[in-house]
C-alpha atoms as a PDB file:
ATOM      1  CA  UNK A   1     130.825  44.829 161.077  1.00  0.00           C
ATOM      2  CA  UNK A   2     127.480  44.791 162.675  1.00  0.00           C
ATOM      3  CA  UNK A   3     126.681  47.896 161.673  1.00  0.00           C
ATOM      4  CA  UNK A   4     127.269  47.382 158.488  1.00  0.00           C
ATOM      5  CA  UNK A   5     125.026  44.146 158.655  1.00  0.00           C
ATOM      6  CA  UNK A   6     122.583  46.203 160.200  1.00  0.00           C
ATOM      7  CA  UNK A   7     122.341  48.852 157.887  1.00  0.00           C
ATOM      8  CA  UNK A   8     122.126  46.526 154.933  1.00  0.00           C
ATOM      9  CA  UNK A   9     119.277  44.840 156.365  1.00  0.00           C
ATOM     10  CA  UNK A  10     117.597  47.852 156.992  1.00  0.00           C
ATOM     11  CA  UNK A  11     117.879  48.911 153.433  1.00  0.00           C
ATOM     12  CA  UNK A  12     116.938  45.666 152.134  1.00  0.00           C
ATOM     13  CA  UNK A  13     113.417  45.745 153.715  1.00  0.00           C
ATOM     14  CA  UNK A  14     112.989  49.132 152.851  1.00  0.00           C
ATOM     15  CA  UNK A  15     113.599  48.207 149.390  1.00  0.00           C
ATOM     16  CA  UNK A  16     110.753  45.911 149.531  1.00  0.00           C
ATOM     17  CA  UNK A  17     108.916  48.049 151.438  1.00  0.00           C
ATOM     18  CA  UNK A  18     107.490  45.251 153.689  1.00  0.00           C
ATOM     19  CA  UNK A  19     108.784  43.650 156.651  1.00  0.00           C
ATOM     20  CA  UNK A  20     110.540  40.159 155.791  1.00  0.00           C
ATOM     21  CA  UNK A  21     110.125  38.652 158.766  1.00  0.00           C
ATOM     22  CA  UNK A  22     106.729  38.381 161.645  1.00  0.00           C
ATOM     23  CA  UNK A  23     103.095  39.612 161.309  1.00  0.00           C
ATOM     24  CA  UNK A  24     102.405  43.082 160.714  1.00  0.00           C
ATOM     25  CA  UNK A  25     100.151  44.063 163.017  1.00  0.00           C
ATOM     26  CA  UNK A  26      97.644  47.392 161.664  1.00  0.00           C
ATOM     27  CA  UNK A  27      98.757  50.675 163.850  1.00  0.00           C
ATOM     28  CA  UNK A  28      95.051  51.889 164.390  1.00  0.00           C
ATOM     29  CA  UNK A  29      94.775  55.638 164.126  1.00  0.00           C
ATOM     30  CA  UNK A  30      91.209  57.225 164.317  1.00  0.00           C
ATOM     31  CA  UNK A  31      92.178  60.812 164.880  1.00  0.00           C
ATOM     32  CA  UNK A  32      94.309  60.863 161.825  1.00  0.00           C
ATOM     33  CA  UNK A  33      93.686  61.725 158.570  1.00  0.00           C
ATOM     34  CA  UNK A  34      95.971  60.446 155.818  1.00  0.00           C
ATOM     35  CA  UNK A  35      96.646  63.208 153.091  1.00  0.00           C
ATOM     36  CA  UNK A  36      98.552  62.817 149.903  1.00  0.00           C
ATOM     37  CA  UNK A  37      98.658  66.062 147.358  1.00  0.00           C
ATOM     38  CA  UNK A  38     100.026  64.867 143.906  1.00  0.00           C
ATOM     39  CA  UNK A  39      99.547  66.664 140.479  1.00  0.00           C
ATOM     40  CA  UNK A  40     102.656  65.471 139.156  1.00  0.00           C
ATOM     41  CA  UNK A  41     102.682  61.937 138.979  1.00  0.00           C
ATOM     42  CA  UNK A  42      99.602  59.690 139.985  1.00  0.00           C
ATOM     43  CA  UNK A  43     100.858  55.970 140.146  1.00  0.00           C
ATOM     44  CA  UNK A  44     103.744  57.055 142.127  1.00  0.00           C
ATOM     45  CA  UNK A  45     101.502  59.333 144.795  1.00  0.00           C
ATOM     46  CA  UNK A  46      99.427  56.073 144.777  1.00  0.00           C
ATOM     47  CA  UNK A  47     101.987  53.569 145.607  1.00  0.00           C
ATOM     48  CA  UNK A  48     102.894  56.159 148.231  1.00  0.00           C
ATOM     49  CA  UNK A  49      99.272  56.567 149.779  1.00  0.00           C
ATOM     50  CA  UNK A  50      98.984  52.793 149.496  1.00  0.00           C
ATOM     51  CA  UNK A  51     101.775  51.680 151.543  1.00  0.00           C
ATOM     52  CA  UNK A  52     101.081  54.072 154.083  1.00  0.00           C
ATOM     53  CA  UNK A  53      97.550  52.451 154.148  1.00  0.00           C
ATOM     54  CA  UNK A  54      99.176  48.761 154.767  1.00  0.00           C
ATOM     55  CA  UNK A  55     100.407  49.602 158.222  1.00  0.00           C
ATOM     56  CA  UNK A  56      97.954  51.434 159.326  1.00  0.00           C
ATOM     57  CA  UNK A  57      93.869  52.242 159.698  1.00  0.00           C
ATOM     58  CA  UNK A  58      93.368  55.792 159.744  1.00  0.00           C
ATOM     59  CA  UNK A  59      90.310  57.647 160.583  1.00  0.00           C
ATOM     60  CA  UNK A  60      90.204  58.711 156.898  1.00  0.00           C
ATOM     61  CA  UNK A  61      92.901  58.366 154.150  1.00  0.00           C
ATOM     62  CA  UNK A  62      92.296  61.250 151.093  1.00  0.00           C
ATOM     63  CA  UNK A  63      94.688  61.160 147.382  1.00  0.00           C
ATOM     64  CA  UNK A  64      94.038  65.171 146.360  1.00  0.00           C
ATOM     65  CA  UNK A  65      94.931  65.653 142.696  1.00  0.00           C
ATOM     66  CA  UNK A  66      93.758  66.682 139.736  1.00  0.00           C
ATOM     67  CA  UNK A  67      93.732  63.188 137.170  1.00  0.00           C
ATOM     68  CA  UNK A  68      90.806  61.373 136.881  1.00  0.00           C
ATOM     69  CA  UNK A  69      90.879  57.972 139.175  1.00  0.00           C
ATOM     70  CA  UNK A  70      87.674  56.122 139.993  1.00  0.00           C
ATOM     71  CA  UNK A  71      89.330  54.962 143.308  1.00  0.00           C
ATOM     72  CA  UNK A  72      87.231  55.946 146.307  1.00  0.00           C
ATOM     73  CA  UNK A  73      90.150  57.279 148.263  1.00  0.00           C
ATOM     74  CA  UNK A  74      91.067  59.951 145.215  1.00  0.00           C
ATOM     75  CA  UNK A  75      89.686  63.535 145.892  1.00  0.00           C
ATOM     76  CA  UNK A  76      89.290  65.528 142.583  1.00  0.00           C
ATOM     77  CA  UNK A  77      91.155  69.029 143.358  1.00  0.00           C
ATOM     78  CA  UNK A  78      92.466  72.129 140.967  1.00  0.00           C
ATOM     79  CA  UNK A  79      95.897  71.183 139.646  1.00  0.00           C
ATOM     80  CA  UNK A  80      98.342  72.537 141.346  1.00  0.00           C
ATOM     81  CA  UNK A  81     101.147  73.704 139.039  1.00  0.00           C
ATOM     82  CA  UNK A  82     104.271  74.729 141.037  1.00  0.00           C
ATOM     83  CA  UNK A  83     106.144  74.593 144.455  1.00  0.00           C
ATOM     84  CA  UNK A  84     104.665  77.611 145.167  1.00  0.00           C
ATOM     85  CA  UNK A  85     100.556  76.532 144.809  1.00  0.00           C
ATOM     86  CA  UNK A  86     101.542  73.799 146.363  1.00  0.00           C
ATOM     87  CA  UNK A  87     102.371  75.564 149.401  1.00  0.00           C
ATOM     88  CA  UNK A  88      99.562  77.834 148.985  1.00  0.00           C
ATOM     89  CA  UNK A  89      97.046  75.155 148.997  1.00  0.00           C
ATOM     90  CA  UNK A  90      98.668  73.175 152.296  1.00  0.00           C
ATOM     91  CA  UNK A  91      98.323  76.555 154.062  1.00  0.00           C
ATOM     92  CA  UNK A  92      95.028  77.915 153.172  1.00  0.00           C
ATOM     93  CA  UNK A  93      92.639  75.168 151.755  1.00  0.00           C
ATOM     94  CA  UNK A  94      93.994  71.930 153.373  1.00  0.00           C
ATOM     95  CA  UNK A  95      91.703  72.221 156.611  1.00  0.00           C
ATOM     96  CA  UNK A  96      89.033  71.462 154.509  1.00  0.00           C
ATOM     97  CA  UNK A  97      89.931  68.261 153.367  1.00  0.00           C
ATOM     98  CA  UNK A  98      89.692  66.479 156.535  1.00  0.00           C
ATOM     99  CA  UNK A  99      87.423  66.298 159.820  1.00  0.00           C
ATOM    100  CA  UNK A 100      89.471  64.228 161.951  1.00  0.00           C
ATOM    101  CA  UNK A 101      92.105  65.866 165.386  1.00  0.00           C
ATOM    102  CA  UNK A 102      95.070  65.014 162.964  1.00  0.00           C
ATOM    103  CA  UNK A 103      96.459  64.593 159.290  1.00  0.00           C
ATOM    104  CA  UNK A 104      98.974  62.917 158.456  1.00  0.00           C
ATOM    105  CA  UNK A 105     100.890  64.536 155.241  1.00  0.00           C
ATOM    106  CA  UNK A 106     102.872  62.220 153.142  1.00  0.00           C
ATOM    107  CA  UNK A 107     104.402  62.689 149.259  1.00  0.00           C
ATOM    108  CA  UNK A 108     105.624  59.927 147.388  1.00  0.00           C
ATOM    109  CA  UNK A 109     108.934  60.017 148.572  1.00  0.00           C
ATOM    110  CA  UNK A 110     107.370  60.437 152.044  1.00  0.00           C
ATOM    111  CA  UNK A 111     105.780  58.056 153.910  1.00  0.00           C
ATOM    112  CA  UNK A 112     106.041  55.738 156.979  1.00  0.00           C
ATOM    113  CA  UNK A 113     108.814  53.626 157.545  1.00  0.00           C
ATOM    114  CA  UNK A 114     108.666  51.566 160.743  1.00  0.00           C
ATOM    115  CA  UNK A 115     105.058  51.828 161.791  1.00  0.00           C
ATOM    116  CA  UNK A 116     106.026  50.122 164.970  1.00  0.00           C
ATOM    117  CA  UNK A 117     108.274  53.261 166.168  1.00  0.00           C
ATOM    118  CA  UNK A 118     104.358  54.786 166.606  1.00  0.00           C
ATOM    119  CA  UNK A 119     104.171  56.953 170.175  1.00  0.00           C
ATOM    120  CA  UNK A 120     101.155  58.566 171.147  1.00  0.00           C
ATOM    121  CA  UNK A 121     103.412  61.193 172.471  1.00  0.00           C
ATOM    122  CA  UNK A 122     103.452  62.425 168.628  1.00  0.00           C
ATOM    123  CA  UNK A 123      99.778  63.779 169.109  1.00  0.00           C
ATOM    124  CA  UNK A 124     100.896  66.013 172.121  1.00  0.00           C
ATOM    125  CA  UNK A 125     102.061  68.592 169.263  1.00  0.00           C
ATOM    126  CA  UNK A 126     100.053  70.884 166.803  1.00  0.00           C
ATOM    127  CA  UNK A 127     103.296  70.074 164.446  1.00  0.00           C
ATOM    128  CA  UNK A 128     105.526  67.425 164.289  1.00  0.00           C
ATOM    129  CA  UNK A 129     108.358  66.688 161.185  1.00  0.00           C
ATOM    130  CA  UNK A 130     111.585  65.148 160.530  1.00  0.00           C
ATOM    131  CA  UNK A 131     114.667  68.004 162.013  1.00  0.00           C
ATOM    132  CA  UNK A 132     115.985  69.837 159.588  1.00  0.00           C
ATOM    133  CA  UNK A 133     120.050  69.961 159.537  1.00  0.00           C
ATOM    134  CA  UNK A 134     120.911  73.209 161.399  1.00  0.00           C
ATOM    135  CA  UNK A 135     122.817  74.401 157.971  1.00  0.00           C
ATOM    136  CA  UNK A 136     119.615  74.523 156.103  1.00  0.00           C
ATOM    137  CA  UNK A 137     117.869  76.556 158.512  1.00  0.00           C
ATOM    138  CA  UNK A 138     117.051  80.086 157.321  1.00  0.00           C
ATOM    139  CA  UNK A 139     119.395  82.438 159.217  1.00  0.00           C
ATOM    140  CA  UNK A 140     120.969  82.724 162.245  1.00  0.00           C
ATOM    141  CA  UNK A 141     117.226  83.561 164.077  1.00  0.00           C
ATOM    142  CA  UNK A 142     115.752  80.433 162.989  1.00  0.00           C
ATOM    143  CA  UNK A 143     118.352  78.064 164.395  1.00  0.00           C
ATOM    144  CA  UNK A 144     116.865  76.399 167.041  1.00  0.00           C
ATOM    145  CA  UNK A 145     113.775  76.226 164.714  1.00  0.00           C
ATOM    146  CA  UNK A 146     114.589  72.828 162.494  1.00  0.00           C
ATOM    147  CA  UNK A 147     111.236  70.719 163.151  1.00  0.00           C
ATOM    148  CA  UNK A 148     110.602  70.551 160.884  1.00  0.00           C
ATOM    149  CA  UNK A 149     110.048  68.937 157.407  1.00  0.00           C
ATOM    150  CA  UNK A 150     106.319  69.019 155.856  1.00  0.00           C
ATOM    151  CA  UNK A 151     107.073  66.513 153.078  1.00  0.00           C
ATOM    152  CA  UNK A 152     106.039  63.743 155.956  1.00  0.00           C
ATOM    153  CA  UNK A 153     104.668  65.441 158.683  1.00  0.00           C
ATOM    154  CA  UNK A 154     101.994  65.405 161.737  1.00  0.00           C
ATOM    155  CA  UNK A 155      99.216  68.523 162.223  1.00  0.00           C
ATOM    156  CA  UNK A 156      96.823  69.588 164.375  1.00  0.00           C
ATOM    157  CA  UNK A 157      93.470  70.404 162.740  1.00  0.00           C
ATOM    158  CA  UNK A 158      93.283  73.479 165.244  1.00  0.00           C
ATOM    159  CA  UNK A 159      96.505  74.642 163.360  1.00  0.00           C
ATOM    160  CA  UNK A 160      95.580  74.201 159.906  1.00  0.00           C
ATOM    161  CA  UNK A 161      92.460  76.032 160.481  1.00  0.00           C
ATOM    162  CA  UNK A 162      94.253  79.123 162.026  1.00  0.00           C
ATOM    163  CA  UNK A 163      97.255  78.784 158.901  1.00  0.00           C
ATOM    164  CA  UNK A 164      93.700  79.082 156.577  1.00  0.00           C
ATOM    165  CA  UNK A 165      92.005  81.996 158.726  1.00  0.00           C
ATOM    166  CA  UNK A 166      94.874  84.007 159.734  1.00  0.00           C
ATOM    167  CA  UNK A 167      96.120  86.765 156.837  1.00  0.00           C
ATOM    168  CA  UNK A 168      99.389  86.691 158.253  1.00  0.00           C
ATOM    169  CA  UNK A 169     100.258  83.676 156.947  1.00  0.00           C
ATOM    170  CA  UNK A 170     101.095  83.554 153.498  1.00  0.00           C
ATOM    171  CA  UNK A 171     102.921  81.891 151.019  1.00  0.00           C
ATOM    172  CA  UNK A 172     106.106  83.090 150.727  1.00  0.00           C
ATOM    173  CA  UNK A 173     108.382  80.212 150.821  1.00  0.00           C
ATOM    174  CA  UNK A 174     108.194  75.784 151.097  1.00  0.00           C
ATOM    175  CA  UNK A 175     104.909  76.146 153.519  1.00  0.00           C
ATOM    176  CA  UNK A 176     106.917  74.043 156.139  1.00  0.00           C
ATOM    177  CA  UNK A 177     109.081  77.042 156.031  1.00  0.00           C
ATOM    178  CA  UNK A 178     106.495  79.203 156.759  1.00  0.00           C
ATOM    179  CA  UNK A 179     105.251  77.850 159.097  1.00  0.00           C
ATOM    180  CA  UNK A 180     108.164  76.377 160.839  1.00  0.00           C
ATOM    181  CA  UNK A 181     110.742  79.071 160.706  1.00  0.00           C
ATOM    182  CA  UNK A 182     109.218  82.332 159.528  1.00  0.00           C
ATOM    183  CA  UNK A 183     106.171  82.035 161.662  1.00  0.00           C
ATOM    184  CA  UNK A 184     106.550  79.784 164.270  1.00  0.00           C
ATOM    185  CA  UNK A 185     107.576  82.284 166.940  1.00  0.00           C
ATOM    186  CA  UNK A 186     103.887  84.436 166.411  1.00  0.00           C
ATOM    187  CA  UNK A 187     102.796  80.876 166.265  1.00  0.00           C
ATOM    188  CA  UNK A 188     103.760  79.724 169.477  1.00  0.00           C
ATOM    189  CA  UNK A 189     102.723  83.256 171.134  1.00  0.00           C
ATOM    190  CA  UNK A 190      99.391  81.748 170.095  1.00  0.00           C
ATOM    191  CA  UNK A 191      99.218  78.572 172.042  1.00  0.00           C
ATOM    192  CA  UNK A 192     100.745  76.262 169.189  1.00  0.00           C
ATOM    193  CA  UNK A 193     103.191  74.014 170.119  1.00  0.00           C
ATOM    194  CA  UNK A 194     105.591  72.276 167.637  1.00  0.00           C
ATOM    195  CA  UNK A 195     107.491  68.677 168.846  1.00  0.00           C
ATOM    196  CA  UNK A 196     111.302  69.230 170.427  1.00  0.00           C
ATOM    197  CA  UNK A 197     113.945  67.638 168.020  1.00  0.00           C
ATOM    198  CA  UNK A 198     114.724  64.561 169.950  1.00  0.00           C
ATOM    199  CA  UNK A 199     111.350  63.461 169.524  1.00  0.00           C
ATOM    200  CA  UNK A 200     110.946  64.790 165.732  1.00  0.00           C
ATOM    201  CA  UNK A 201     113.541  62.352 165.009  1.00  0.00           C
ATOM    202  CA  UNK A 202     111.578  59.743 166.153  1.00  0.00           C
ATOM    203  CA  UNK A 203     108.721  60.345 164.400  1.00  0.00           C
ATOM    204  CA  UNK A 204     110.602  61.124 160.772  1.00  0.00           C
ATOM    205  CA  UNK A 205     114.186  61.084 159.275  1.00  0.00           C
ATOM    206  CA  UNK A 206     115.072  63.086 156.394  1.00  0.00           C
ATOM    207  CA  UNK A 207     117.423  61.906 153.849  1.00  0.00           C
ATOM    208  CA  UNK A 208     119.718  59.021 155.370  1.00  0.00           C
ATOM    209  CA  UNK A 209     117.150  56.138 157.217  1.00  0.00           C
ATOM    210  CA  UNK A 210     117.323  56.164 160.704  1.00  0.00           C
ATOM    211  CA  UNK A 211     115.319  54.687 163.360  1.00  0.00           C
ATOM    212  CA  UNK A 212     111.955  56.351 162.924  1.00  0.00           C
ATOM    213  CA  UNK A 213     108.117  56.209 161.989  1.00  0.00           C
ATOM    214  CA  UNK A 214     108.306  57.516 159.199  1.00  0.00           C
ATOM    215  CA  UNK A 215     110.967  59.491 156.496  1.00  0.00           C
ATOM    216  CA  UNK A 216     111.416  61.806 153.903  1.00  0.00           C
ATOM    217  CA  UNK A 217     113.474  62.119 151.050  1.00  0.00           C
ATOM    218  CA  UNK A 218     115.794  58.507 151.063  1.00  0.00           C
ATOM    219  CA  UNK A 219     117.653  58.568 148.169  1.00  0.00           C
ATOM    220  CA  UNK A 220     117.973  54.976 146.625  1.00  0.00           C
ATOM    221  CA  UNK A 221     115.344  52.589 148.130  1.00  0.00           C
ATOM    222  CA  UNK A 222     112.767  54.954 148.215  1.00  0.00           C
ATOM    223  CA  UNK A 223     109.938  53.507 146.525  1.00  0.00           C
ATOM    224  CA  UNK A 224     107.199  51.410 148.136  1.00  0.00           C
ATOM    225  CA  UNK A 225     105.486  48.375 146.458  1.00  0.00           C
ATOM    226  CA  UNK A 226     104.321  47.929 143.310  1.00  0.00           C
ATOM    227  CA  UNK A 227     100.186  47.604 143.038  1.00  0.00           C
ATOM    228  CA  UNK A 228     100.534  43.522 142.741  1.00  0.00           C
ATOM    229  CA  UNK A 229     103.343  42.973 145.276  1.00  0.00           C
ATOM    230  CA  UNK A 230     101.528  45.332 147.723  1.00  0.00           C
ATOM    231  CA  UNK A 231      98.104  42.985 146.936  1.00  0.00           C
ATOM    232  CA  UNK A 232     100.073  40.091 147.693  1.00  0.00           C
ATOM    233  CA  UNK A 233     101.639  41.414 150.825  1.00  0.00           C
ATOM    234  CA  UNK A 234      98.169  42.497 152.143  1.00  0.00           C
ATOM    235  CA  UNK A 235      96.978  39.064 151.616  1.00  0.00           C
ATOM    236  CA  UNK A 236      99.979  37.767 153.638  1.00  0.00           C
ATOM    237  CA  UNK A 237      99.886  39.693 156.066  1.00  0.00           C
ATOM    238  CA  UNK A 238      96.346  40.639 156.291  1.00  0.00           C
ATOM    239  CA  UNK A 239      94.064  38.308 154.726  1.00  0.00           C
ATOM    240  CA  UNK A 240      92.918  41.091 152.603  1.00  0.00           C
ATOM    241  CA  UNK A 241      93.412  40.962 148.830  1.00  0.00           C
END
């Protein structure tokens, strides 16, 4: 039974994407660059970015797509068409789009989800995502490679540079797949180090919401706040509207 009441209330303030009850206190990350990459659908990428951006100060926080937005945060890119420029563009032109140690991707069924599950320890890793189930890992060779997801996901900026440098790697799957599976053993022979599982799952769930920073891919409550509920929340919480 207390589970159950547990679980409920857990979906209920995800649903509303704010907490219901205390002050939110800002997670203050300087090293990390917020990314979102949407040529799809721009409100939703938005509300996405947005609600990231209420629980915490980043170094810099970037909205890469192709639609016109006078928004300062909104970087005019190239649309990207498919799954597969998409992937393309994470591993060979996404280094250029920030400065800072870290970015932060997120998508707009991505993004962060108790911003007080934060550890520091997350920045010990060039890459850091939610586990993927060992049944959707490519092949019996890859099986102890699940972290992990790149829908919301933690890089180094010494990794993205070598992803855009090295011919190597190439696009010729998800890019988290790439880089994750196919590559991450000539990776690793190169000094990068990707996050164990037990501590992947703290920083991100995939699917069904667990107890982490952030998550990817919740089906049901999985949309942040409106524009004018997140405007009044930021007031609440933050004085800022």
């Amino acid at each position: 039974m207390l589970a159950w009441l547990r679980q409920k209330i857990r979906k209920k303030i995800f649903k509303f994407g704010f907490p219901l009850f205390g002050k939110v206190k800002k997670l203050e990350l300087p090293n990390v660059t917020l990314v979102v990459i949407d040529c799809v659908n721009y409100e939703r990428a938005k509300r996405a970015f947005d609600h990231c951006l209420f629980y915490c100060n980043f170094g810099d926080a970037k909205l890469l797509t192709h639609f016109d937005s006078c928004d300062a945060s909104t970087v005019k890119i190239e649309q990207i068409r498919s799954i597969e420029a998409y992937s393309k563009f994470v591993l060979k032109d996404l280094d250029r789009y920030f400065d800072t140690d870290y970015v932060l991707v997120a998508q707009w069924d991505g993004f962060i989800w108790k911003h007080a599950l934060w550890d520091q320890a997350f920045l010990g890793y060039d890459y850091i995502g939610a586990p993927w189930p060992v049944h959707l890992t490519k092949g019996e060779a890859h099986r102890e490679h699940r972290v992990g997801n790149g829908g919301f996901s933690l890089r180094s900026k010494r990794l993205q540079q070598f992803l855009a440098k090295d011919e190597r790697i190439q696009a010729t799957d998800n890019e988290d797949v790439v880089i994750c599976q196919y590559q991450r053993p000539y990776l690793e022979q190169c000094g990068f180090r990707f996050a164990p599982v037990e501590l992947a799952a703290r920083f991100s769930c995939e699917g069904e919401l667990q107890d982490a920073f952030g998550h990817h891919g919740h089906q049901g409550f999985n949309m942040p706040l409106r524009p004018l509920w997140l405007k009044i929340y930021n007031f609440l919480y933050h004085r800022d509207f």
